[in-house]
C-alpha atoms as a PDB file:
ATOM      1  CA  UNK A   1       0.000   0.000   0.000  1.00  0.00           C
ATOM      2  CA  UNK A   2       1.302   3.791  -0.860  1.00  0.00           C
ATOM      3  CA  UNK A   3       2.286   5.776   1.914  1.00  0.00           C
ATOM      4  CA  UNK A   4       0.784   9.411   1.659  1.00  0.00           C
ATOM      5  CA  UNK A   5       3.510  11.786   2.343  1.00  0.00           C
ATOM      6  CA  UNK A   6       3.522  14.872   4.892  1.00  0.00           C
ATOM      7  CA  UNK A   7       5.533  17.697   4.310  1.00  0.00           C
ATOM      8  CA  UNK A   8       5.470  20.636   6.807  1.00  0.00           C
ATOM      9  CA  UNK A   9       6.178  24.100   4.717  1.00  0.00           C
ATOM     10  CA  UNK A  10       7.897  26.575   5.728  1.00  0.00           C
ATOM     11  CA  UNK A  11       5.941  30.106   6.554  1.00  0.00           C
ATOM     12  CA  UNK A  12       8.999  31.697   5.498  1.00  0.00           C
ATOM     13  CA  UNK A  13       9.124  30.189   1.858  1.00  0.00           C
ATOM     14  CA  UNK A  14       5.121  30.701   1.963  1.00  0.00           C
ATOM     15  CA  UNK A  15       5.151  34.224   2.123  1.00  0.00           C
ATOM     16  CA  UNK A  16       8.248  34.427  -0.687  1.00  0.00           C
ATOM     17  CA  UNK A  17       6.195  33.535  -2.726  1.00  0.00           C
ATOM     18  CA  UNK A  18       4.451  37.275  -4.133  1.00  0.00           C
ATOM     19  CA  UNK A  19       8.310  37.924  -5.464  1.00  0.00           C
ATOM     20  CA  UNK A  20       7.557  35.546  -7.721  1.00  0.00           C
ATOM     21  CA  UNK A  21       4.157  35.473  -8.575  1.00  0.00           C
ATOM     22  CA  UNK A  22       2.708  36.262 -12.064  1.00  0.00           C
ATOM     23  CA  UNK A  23      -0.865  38.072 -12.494  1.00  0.00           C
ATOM     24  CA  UNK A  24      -1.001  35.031 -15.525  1.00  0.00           C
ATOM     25  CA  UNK A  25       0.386  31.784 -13.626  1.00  0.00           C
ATOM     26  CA  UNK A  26       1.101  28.353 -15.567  1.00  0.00           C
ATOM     27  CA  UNK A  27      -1.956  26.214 -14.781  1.00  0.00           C
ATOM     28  CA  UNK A  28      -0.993  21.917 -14.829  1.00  0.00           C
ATOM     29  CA  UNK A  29      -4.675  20.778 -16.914  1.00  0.00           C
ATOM     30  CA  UNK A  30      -3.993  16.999 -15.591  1.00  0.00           C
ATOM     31  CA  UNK A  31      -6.599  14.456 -17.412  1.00  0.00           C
ATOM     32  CA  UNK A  32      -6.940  11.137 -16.264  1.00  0.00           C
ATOM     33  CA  UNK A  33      -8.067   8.833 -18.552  1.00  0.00           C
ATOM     34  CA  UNK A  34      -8.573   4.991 -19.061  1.00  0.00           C
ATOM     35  CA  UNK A  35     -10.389   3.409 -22.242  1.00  0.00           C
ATOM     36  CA  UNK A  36     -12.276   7.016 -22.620  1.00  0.00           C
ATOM     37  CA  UNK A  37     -11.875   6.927 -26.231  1.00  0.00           C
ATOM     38  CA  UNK A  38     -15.466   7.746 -26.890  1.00  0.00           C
ATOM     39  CA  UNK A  39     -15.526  11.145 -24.505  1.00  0.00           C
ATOM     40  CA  UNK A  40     -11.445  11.882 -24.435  1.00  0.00           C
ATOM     41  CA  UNK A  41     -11.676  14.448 -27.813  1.00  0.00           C
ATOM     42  CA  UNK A  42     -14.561  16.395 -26.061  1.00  0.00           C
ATOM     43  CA  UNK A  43     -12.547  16.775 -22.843  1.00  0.00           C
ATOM     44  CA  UNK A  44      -9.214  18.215 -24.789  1.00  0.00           C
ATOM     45  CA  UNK A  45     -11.063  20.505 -26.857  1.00  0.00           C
ATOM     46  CA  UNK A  46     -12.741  22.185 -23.793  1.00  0.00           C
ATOM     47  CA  UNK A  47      -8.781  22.785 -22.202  1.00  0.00           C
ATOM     48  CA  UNK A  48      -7.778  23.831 -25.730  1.00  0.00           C
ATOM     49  CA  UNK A  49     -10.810  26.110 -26.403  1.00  0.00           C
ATOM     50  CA  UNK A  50      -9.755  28.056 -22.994  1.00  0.00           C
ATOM     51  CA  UNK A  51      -9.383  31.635 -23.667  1.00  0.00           C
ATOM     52  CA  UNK A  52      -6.353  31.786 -20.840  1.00  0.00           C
ATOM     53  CA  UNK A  53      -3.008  31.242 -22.732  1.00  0.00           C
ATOM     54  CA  UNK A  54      -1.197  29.731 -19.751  1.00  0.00           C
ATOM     55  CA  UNK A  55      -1.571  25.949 -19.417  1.00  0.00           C
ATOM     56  CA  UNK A  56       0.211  22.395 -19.743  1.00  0.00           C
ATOM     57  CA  UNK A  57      -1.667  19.535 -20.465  1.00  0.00           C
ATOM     58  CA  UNK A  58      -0.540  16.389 -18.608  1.00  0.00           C
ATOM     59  CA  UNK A  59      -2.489  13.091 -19.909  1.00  0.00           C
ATOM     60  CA  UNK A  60      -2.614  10.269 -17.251  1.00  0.00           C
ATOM     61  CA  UNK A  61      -3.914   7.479 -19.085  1.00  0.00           C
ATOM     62  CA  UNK A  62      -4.155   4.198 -17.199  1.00  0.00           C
ATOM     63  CA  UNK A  63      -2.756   1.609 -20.279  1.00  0.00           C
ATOM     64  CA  UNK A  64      -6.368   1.819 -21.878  1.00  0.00           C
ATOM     65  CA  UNK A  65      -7.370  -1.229 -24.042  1.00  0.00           C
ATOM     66  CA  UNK A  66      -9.309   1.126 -27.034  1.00  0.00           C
ATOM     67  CA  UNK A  67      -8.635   3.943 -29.034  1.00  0.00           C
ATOM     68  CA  UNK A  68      -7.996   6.354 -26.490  1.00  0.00           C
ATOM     69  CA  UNK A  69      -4.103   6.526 -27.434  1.00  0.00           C
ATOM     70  CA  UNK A  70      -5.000   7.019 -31.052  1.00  0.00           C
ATOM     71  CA  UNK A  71      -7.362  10.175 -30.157  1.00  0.00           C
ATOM     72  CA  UNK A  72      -4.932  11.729 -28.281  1.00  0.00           C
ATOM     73  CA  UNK A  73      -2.401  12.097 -31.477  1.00  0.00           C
ATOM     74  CA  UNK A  74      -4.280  15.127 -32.638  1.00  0.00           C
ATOM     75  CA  UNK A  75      -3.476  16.887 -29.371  1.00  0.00           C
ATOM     76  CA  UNK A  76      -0.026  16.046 -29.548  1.00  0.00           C
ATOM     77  CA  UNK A  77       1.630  19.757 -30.260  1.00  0.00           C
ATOM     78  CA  UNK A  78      -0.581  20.885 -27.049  1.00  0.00           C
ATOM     79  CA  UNK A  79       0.621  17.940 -24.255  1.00  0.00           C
ATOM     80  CA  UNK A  80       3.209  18.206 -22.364  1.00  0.00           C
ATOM     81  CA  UNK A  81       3.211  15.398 -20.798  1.00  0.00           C
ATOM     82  CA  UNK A  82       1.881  11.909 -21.378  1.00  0.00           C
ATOM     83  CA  UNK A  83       1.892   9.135 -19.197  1.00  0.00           C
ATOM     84  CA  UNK A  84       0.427   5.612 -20.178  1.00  0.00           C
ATOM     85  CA  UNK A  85       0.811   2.547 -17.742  1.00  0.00           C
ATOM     86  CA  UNK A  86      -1.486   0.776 -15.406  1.00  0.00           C
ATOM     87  CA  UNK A  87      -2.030   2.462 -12.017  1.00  0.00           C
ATOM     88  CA  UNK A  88      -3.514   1.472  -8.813  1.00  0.00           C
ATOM     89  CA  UNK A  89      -7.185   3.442  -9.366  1.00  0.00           C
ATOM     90  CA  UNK A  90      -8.007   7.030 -10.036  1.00  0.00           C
ATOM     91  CA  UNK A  91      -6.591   8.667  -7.572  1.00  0.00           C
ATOM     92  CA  UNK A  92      -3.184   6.797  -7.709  1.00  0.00           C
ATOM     93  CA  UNK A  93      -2.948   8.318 -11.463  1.00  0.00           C
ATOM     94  CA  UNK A  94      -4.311  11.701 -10.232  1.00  0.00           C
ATOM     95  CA  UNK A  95      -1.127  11.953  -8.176  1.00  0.00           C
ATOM     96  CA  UNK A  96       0.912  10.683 -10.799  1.00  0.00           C
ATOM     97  CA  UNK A  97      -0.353  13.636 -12.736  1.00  0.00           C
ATOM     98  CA  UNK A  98       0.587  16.333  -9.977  1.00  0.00           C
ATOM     99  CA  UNK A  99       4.234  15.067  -9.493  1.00  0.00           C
ATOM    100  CA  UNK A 100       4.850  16.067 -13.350  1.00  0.00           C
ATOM    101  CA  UNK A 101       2.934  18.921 -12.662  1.00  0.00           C
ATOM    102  CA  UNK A 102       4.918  22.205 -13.745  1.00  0.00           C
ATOM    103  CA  UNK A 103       2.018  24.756 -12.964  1.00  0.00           C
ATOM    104  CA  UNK A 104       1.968  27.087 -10.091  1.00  0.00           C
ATOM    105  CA  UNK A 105      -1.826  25.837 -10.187  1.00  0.00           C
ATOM    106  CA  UNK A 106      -3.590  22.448 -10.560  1.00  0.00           C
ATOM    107  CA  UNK A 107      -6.854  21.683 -12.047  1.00  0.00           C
ATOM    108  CA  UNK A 108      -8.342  18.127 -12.812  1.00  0.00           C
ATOM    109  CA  UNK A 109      -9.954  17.622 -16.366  1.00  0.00           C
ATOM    110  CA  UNK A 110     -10.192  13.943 -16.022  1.00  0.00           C
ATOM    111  CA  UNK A 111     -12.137  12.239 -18.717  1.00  0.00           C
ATOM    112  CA  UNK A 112     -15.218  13.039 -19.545  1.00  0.00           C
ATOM    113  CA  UNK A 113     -15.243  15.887 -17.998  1.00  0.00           C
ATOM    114  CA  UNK A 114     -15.190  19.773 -19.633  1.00  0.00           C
ATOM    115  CA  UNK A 115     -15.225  23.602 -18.424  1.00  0.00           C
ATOM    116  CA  UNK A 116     -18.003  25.092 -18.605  1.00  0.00           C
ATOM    117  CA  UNK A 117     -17.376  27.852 -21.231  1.00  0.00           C
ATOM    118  CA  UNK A 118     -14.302  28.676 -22.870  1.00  0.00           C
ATOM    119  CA  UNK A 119     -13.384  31.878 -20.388  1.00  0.00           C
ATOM    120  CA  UNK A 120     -13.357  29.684 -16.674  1.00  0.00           C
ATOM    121  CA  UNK A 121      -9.609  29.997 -16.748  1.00  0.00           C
ATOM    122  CA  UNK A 122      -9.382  33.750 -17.928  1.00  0.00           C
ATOM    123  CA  UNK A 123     -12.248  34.649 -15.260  1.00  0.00           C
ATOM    124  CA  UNK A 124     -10.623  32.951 -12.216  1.00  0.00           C
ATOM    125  CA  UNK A 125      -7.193  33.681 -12.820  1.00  0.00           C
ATOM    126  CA  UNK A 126      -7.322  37.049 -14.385  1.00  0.00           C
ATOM    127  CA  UNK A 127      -6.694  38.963 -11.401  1.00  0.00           C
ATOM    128  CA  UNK A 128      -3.567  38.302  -8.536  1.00  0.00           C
ATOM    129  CA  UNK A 129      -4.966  35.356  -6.528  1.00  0.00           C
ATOM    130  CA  UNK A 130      -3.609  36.422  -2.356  1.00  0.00           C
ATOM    131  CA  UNK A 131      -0.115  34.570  -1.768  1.00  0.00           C
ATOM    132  CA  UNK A 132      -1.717  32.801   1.190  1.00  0.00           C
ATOM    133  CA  UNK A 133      -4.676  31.446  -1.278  1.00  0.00           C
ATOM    134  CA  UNK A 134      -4.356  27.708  -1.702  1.00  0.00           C
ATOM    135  CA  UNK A 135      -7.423  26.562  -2.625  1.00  0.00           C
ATOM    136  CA  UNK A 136     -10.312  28.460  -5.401  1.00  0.00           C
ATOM    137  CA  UNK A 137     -13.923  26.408  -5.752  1.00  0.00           C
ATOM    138  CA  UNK A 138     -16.334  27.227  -7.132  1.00  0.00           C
ATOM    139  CA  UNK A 139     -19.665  25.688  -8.605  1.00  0.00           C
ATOM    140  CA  UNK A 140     -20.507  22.626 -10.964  1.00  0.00           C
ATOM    141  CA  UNK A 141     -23.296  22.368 -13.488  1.00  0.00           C
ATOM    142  CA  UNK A 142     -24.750  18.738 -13.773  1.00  0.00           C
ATOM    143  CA  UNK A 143     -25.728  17.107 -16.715  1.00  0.00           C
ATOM    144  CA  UNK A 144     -26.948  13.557 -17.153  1.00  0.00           C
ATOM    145  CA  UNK A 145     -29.341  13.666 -14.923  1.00  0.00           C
ATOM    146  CA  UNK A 146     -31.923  10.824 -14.365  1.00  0.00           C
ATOM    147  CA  UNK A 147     -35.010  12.817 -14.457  1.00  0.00           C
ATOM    148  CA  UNK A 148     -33.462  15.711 -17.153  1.00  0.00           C
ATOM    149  CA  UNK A 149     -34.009  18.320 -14.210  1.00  0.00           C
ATOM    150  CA  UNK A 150     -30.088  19.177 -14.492  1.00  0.00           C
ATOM    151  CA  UNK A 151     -29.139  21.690 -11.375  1.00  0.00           C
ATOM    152  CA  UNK A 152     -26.142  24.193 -10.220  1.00  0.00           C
ATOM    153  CA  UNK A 153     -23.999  23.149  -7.173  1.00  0.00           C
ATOM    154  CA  UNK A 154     -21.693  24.855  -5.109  1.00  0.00           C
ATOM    155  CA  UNK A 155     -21.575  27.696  -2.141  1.00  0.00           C
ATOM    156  CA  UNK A 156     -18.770  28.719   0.638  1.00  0.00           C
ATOM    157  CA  UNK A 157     -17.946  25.973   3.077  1.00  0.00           C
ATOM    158  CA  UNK A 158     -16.272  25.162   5.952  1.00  0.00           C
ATOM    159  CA  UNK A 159     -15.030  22.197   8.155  1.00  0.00           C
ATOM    160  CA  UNK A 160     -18.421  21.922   8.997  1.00  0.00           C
ATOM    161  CA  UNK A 161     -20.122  21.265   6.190  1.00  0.00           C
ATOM    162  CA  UNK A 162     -18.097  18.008   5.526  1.00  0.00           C
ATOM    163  CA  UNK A 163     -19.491  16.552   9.203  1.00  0.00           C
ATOM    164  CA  UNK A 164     -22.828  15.330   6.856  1.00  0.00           C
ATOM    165  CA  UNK A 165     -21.752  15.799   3.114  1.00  0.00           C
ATOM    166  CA  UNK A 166     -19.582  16.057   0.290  1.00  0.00           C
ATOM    167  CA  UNK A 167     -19.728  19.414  -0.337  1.00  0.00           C
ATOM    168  CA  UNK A 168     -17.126  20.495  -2.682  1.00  0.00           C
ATOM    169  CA  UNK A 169     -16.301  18.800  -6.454  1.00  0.00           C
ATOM    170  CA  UNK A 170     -13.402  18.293  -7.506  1.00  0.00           C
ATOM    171  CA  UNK A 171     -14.247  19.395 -10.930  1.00  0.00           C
ATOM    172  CA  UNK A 172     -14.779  22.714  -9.222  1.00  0.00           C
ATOM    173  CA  UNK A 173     -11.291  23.403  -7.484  1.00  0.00           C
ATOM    174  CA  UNK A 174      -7.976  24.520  -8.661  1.00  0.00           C
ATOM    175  CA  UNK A 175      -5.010  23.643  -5.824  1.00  0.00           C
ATOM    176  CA  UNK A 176      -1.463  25.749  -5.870  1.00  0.00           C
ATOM    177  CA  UNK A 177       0.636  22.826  -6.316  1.00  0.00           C
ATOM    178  CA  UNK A 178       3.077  24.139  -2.587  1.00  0.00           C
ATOM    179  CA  UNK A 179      -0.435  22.537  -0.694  1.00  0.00           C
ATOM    180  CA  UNK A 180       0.255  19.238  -2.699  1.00  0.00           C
ATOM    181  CA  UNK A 181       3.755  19.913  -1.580  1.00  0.00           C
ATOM    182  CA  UNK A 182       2.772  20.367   2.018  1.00  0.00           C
ATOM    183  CA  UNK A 183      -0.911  17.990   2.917  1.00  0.00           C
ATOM    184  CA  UNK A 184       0.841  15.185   0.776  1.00  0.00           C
ATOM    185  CA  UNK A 185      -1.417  13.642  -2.251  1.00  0.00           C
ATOM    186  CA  UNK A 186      -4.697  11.740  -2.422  1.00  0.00           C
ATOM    187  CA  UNK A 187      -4.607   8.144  -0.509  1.00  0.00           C
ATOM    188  CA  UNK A 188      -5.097   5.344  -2.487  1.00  0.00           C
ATOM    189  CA  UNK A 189      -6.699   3.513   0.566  1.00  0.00           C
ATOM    190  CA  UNK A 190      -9.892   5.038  -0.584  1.00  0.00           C
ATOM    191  CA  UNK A 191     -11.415   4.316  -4.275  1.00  0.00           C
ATOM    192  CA  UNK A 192     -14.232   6.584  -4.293  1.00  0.00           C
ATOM    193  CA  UNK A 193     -14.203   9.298  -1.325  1.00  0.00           C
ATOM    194  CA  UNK A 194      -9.800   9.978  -1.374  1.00  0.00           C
ATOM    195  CA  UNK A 195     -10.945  13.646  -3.067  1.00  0.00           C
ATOM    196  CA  UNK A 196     -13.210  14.460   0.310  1.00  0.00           C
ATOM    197  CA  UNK A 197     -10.898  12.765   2.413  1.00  0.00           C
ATOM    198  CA  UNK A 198      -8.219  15.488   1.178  1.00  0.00           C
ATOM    199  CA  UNK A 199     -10.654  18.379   1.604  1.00  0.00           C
ATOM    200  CA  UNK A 200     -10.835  17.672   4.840  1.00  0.00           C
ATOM    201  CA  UNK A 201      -7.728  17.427   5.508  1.00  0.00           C
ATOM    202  CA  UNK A 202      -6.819  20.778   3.802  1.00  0.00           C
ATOM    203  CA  UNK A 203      -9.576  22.905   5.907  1.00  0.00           C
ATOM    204  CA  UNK A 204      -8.316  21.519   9.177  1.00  0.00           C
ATOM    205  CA  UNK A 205      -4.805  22.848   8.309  1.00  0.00           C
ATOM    206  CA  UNK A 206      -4.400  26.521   9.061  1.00  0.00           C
ATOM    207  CA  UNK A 207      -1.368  27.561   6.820  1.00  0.00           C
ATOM    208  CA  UNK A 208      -3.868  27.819   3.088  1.00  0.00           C
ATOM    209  CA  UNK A 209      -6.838  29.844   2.720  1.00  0.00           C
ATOM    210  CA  UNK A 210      -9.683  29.055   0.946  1.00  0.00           C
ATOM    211  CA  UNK A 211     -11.351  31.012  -1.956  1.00  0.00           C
ATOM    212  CA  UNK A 212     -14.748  31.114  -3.342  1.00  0.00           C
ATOM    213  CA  UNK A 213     -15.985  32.238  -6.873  1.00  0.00           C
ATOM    214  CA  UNK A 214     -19.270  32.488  -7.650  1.00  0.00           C
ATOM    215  CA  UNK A 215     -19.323  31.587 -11.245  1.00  0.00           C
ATOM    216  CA  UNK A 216     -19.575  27.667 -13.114  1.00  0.00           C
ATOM    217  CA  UNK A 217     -16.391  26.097 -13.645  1.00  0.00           C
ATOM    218  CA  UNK A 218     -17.492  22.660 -15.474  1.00  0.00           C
ATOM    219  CA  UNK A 219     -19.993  20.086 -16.284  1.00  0.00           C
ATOM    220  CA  UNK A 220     -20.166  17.614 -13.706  1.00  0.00           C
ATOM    221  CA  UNK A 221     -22.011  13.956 -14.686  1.00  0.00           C
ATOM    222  CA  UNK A 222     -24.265  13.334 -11.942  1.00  0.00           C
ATOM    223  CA  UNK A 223     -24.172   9.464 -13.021  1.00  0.00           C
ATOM    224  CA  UNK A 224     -20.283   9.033 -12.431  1.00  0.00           C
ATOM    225  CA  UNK A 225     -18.824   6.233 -10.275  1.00  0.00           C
ATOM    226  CA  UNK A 226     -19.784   7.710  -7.127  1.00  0.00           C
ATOM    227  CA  UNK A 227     -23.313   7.601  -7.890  1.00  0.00           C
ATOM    228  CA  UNK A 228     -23.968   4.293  -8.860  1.00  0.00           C
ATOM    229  CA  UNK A 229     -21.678   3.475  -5.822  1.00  0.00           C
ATOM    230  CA  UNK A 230     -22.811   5.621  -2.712  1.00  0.00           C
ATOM    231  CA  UNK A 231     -22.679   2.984  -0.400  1.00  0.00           C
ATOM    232  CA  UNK A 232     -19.135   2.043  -0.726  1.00  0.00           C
ATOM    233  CA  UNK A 233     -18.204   5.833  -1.132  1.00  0.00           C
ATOM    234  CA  UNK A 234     -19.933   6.503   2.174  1.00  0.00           C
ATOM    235  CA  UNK A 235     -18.227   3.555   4.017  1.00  0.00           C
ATOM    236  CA  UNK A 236     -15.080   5.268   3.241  1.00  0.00           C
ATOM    237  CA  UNK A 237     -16.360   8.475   4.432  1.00  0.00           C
ATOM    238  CA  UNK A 238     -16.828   6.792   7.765  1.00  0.00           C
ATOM    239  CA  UNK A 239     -13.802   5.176   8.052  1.00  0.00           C
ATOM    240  CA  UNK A 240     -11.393   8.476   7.550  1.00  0.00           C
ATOM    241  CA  UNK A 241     -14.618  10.800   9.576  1.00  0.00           C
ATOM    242  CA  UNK A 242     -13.592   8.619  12.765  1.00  0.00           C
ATOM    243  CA  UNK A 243     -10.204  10.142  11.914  1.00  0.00           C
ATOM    244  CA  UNK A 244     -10.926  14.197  12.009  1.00  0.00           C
ATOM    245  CA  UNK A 245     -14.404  14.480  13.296  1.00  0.00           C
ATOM    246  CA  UNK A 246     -15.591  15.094  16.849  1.00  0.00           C
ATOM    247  CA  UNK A 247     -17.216  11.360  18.066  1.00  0.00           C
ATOM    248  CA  UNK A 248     -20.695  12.764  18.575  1.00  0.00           C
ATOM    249  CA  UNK A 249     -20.700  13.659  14.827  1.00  0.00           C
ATOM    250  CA  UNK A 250     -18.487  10.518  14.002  1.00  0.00           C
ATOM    251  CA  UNK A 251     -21.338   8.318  15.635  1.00  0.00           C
ATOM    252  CA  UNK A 252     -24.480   9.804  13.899  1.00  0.00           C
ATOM    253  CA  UNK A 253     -22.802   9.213  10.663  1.00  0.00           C
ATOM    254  CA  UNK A 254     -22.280   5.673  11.618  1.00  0.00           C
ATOM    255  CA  UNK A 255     -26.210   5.572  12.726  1.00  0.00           C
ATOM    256  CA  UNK A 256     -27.764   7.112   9.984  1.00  0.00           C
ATOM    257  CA  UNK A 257     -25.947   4.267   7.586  1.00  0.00           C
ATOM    258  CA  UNK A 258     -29.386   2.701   7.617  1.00  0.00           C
ATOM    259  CA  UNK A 259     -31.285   5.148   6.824  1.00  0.00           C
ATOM    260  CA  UNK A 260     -28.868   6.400   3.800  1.00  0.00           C
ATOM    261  CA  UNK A 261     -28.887   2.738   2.640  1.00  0.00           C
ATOM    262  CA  UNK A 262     -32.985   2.613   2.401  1.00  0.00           C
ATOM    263  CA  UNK A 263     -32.874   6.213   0.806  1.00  0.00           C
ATOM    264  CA  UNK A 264     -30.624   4.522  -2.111  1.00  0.00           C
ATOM    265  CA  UNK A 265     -32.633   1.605  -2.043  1.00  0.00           C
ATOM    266  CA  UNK A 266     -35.970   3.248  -2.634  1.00  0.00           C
ATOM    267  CA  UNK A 267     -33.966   5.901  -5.330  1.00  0.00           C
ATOM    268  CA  UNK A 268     -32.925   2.628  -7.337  1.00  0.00           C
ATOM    269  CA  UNK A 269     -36.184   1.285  -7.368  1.00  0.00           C
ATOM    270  CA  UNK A 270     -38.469   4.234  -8.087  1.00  0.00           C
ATOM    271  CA  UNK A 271     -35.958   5.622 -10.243  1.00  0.00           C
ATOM    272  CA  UNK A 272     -38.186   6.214 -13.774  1.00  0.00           C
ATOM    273  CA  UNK A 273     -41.095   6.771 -12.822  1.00  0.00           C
ATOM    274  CA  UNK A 274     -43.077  10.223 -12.061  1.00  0.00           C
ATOM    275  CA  UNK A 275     -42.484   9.988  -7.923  1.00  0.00           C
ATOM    276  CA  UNK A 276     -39.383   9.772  -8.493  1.00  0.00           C
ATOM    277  CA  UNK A 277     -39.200  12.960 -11.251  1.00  0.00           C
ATOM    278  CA  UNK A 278     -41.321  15.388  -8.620  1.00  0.00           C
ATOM    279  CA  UNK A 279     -39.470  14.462  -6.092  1.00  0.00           C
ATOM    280  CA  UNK A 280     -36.314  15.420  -7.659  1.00  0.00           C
ATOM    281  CA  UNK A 281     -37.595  18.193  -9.733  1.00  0.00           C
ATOM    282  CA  UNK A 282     -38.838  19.555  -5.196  1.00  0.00           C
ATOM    283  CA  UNK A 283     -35.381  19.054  -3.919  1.00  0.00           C
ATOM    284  CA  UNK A 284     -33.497  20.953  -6.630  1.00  0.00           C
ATOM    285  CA  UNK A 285     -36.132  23.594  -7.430  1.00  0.00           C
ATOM    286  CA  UNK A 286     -34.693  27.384  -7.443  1.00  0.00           C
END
């Protein structure tokens, strides 16, 4: 198993760091990919289409089986990096992808996914981003929906708001590579939940702020792996939740497992029909 490194920074290097910031920083586009020949084009044209000139595409593909390879050739004269062997899961190749990583900032474009207009970059990075700034989020817009009613996620967290849910996407954050540097990368213990798992672990440090932007940074596919595997994803959340949360909140997690299981039960099986449409059409209504 893969040992997640910690690395204490320095506050003294931190706070070097305006001498040699840019108002136009390199951002490391990392897409992770594996038999994705059938969405990868899609995905490279959104980074490509960006309106921000600064960026380095690192391609993390995980020895896929198809065409993926072959639909990558076009993009050739825009990667800087590609990488193509097996890896232990997702997030194994996601922090193969940071390692290579030349940008001051990190976004994840994995497969699949795409920004949601061709300006994200140019609108979140187009002004000085505060030296102690490790971390900008901002929303998601789903698509793929089961019912059609497609909806916008995303608002300011805290700490908090992870004691009950997974409040931030990673399709909707950009990391300065130094908080790689210092929290360590994603564990592989986890197959589904390492992304929350990291959150966490960055807004209990007290070094990196935070940033919110209220705009639409991607697409997000509401049907990904985590949805048609809550359970498991959950299961992990408990077992790293016994590790940072207070036990009062640790222990209601672990007794409302029940409950969350019957809520995905009934989901499953009413999923189609009109209940199941009105009901979803109540909870995400603006």
């Amino acid at each position: 198993m893969r040992t997640v490194k910690y690395v204490r920074l320095s506050v003294i290097r931190l706070y070097l760091l305006p001498c040699r910031m840019q108002t136009q920083p390199l951002i490391s586009i990392i897409t992770v990919c594996y038999n994705a020949a059938d969405c990868i084009t899609e995905t490279l044209q959104s980074a490509c289409n960006q309106s921000y000139p600064k960026i380095e595409l690192i391609i993390v593909d995980g020895g896929s089986k198809d065409n993926t390879l072959e639909c990558l050739k076009p993009f050739a004269d825009r990667i800087a990096t590609l990488i193509s062997e097996k890896d232990d899961g997702i997030y194994d190749a996601m922090n193969k992808g940071v390692n290579r990583a030349n940008g001051e900032w990190i976004y994840f474009l994995n497969a699949g996914d795409r920004f949601y207009n061709n300006h994200v970059l140019e609108n979140v990075f187009g002004a000085p981003i505060p030296p102690t700034c490790g971390l900008i989020y901002g929303k998601v817009q789903t698509i793929n929906e089961p019912t059609g009613v497609n909806y916008t996620a995303g608002g300011p967290v805290s700490l908090h708001d992870f004691y009950s849910r997974y409040p931030i996407n990673h399709q909707a954050t950009f990391t300065r590579k130094l908080v790689f540097d210092s929290l360590g990368g994603y564990s592989t213990r986890y197959r589904l939940a390492a992304d929350t798992e990291w959150f966490i672990r960055f807004f209990k440090q007290n070094t990196f702020t935070a940033q919110f932007t209220d705009s639409i940074i991607s697409f997000y596919d509401i049907q990904g792996a985590s949805y048609h595997k809550r359970m498991q994803g959950y299961r992990e959340y408990l077992q790293f939740s016994s590790e940072y949360f207070p036990v009062g909140i640790t222990l209601k997690n672990y007794l409302l497992y029940p409950v969350l299981w019957t809520k995905v039960k009934l989901i499953r099986m009413l999923t189609g029909t009109s209940l199941f449409a009105w009901y979803r059409k109540k909870k995400f209504a603006h």
